[in-house]
N, C-alpha and C. Protein backbone atom coordinates (compact mmCIF):
# COMPACT_ATOMS: atom_id res chain seq x y z
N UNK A 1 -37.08 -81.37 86.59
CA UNK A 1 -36.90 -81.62 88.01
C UNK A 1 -38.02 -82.56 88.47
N UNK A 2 -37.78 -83.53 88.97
CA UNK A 2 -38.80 -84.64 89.73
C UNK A 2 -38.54 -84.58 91.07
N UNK A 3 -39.90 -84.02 91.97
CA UNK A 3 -40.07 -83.35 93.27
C UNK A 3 -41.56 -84.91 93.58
N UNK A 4 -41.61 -85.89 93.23
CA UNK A 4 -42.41 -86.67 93.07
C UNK A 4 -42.28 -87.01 95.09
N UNK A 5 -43.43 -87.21 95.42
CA UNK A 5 -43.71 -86.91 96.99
C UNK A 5 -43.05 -86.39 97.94
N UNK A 6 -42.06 -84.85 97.52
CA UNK A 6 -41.59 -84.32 98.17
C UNK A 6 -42.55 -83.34 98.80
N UNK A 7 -42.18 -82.48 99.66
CA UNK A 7 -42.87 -82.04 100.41
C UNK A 7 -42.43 -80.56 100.95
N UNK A 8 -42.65 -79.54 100.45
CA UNK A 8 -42.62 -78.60 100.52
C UNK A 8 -43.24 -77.35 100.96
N UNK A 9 -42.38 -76.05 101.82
CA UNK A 9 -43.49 -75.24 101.96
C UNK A 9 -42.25 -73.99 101.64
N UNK A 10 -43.60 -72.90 100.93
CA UNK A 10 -43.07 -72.05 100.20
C UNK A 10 -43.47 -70.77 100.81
N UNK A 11 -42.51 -69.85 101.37
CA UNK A 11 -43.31 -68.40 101.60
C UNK A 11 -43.27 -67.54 100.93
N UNK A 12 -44.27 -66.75 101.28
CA UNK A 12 -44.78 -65.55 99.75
C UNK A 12 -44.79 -66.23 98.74
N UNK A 13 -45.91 -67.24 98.84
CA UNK A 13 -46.55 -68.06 97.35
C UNK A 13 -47.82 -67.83 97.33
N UNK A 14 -48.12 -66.68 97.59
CA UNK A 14 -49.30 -66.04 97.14
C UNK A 14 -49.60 -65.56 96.08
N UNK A 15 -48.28 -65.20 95.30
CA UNK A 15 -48.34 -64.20 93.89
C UNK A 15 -46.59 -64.35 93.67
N UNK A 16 -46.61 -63.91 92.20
CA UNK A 16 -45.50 -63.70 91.63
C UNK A 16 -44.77 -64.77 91.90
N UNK A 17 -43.01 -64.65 91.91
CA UNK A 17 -42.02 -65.47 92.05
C UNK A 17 -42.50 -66.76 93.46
N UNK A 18 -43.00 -66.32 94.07
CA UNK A 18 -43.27 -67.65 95.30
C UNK A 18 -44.26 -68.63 94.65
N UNK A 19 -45.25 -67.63 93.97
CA UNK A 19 -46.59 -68.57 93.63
C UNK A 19 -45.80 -69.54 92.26
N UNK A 20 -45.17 -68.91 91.70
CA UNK A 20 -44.38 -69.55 90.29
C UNK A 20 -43.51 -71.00 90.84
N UNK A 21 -42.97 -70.39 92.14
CA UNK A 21 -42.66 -71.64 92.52
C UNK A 21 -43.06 -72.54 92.85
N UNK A 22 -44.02 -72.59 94.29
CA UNK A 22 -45.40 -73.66 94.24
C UNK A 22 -45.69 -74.23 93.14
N UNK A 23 -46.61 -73.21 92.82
CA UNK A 23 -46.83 -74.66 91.14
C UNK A 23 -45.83 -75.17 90.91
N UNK A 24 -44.73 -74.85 89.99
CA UNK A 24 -43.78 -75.62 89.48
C UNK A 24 -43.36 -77.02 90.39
N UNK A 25 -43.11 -76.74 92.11
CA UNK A 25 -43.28 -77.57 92.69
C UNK A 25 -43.89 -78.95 92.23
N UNK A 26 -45.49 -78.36 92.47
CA UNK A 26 -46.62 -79.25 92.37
C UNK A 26 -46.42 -80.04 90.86
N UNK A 27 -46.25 -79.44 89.92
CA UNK A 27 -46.48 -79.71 88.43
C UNK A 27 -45.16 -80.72 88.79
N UNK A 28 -44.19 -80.71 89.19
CA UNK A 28 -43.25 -81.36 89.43
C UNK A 28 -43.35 -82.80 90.21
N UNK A 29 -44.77 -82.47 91.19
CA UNK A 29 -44.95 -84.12 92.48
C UNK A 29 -44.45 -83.51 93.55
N UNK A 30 -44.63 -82.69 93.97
CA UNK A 30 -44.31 -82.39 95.35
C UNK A 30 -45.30 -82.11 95.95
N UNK A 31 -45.87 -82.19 96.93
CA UNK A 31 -47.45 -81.46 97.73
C UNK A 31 -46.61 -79.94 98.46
N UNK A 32 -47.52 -79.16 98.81
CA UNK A 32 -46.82 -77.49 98.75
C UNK A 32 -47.47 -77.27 99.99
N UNK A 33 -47.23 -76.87 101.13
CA UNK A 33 -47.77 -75.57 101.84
C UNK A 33 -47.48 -73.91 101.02
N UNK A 34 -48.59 -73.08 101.41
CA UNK A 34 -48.25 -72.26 100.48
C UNK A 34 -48.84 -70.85 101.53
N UNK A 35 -47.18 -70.46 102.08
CA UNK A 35 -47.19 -68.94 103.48
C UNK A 35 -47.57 -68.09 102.69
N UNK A 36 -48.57 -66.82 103.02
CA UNK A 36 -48.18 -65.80 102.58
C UNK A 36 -48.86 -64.84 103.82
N UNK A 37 -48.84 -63.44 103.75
CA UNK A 37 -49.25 -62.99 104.32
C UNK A 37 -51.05 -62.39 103.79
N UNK A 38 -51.15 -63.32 102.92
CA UNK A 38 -52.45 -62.44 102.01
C UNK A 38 -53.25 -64.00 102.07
N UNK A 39 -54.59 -63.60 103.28
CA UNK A 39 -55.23 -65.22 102.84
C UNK A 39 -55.77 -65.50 101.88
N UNK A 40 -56.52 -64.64 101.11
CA UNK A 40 -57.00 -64.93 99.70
C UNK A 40 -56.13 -65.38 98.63
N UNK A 41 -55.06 -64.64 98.51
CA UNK A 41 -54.12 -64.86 97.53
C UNK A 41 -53.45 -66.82 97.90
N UNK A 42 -53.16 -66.59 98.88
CA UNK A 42 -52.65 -68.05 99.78
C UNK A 42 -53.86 -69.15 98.90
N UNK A 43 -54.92 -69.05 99.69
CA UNK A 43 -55.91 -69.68 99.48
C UNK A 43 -56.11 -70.00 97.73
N UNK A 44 -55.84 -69.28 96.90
CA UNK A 44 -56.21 -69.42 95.54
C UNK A 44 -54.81 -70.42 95.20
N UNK A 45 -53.75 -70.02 95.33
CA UNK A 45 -53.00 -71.04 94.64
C UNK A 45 -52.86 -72.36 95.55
N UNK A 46 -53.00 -72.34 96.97
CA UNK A 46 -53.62 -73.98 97.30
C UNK A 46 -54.02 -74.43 96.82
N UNK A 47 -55.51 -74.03 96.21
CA UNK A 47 -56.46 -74.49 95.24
C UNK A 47 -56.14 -75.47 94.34
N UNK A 48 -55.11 -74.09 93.48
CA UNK A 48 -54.64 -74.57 92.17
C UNK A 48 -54.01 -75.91 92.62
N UNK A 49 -53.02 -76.09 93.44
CA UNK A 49 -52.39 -77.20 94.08
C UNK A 49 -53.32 -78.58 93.94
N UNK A 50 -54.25 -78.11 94.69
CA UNK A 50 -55.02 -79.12 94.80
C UNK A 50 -55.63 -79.93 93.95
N UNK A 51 -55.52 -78.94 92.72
CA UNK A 51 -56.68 -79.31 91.80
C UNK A 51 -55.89 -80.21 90.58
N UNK A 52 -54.40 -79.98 91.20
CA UNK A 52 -53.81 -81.04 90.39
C UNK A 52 -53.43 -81.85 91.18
N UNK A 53 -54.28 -82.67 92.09
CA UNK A 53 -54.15 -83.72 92.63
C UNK A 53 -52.85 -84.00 93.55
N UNK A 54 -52.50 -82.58 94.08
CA UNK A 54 -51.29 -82.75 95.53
C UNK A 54 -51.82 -82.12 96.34
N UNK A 55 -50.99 -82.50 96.97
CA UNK A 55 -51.85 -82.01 98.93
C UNK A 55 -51.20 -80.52 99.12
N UNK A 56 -52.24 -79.94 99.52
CA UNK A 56 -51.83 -78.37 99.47
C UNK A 56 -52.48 -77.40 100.95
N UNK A 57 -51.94 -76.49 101.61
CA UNK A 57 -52.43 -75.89 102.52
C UNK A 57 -52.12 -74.23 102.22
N UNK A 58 -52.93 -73.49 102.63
CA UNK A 58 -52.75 -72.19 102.69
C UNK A 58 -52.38 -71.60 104.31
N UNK A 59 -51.50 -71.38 104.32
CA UNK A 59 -51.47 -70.44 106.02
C UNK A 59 -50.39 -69.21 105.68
N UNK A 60 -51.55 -68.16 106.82
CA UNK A 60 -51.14 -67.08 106.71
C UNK A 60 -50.23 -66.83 107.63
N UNK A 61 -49.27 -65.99 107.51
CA UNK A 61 -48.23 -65.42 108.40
C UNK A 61 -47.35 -64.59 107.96
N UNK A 62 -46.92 -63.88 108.79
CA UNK A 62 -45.99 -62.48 108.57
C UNK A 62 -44.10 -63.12 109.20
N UNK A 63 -43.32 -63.37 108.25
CA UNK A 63 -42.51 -63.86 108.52
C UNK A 63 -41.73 -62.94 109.32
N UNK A 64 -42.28 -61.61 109.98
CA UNK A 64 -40.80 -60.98 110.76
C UNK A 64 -41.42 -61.25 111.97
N UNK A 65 -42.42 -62.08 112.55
CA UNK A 65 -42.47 -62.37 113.66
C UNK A 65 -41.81 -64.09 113.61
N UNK A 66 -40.67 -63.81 114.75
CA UNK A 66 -40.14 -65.41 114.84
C UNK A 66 -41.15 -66.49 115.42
N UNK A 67 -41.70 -66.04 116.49
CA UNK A 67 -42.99 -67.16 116.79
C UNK A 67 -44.20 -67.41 115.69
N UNK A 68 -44.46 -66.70 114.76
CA UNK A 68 -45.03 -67.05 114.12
C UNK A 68 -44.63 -67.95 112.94
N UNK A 69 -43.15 -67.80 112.65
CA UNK A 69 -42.26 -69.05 111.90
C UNK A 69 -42.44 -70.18 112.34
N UNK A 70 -42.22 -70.28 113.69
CA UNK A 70 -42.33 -71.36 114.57
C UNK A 70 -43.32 -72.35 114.03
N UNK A 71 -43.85 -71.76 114.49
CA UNK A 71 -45.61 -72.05 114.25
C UNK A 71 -46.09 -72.70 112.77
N UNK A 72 -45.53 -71.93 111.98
CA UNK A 72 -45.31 -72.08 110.31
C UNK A 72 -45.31 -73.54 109.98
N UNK A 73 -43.94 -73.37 110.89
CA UNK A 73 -43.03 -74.68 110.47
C UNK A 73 -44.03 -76.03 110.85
N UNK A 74 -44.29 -75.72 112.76
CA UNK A 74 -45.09 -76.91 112.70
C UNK A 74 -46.29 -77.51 112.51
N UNK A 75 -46.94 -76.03 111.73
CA UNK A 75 -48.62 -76.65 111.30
C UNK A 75 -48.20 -77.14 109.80
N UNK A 76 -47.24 -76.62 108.71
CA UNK A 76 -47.07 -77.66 107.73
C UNK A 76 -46.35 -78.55 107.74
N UNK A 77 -45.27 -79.01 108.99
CA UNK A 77 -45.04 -80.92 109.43
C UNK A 77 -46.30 -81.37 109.52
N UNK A 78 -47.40 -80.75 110.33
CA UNK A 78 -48.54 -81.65 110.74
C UNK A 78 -49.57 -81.73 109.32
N UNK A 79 -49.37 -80.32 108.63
CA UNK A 79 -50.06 -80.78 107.12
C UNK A 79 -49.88 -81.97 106.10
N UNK A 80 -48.17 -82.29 105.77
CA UNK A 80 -47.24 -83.19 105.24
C UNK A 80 -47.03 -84.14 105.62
N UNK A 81 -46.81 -83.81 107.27
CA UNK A 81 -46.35 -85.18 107.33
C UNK A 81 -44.45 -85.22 107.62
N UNK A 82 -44.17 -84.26 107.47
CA UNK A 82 -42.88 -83.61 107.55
C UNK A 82 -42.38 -82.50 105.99
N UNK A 83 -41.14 -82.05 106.01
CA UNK A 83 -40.80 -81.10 105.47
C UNK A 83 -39.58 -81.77 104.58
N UNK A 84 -39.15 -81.56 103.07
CA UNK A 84 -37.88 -81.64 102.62
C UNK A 84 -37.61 -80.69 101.70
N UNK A 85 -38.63 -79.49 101.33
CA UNK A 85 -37.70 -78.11 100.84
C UNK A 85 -38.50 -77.09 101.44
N UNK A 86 -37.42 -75.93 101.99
CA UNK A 86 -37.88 -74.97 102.41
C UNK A 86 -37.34 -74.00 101.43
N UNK A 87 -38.46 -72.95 101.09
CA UNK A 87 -38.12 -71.97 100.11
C UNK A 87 -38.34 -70.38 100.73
N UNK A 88 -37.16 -69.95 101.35
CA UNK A 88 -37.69 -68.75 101.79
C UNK A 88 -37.87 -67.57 100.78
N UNK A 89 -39.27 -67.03 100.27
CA UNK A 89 -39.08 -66.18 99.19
C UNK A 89 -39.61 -64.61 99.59
């Protein structure tokens, strides 16, 4: 799969199946926002993101609040630059 400057944000990519996806993302060329509700966990696989040279953000949020989706959505347009996969996990 070639995700080469796509732009993605992934929730619950803190661990397990979300975080599996991020990377793969990234390893793929995509830059990742990466939701979870756990900032440490968030924060570590940004990292990883980063450290292979794509643009990566960590933000926390609890997806059963709808304003806080909101919100989601438009602090990683303003991270990216805009959005072309959403992965709800």
């Amino acid at each position: 799969m070639r995700l080469e400057g796509r732009r993605a944000l992934v929730t619950g990519a803190g661990q397990g199946i979300g975080r599996a996806i991020a990377l793969r993302f990234a390893r793929d060329g995509a830059h990742v926002v990466v939701a979870d509700r756990n900032r440490d966990t968030a924060g570590r696989v940004a990292d990883e993101i980063r450290a292979s040279d794509r643009r990566s953000a960590a933000i926390v949020v609890d997806v059963r609040d709808v304003a806080a989706c909101r919100d989601l959505v438009d602090h990683a347009v303003a991270e990216l630059g805009g959005l072309d996969i959403l992965v709800n996990n």
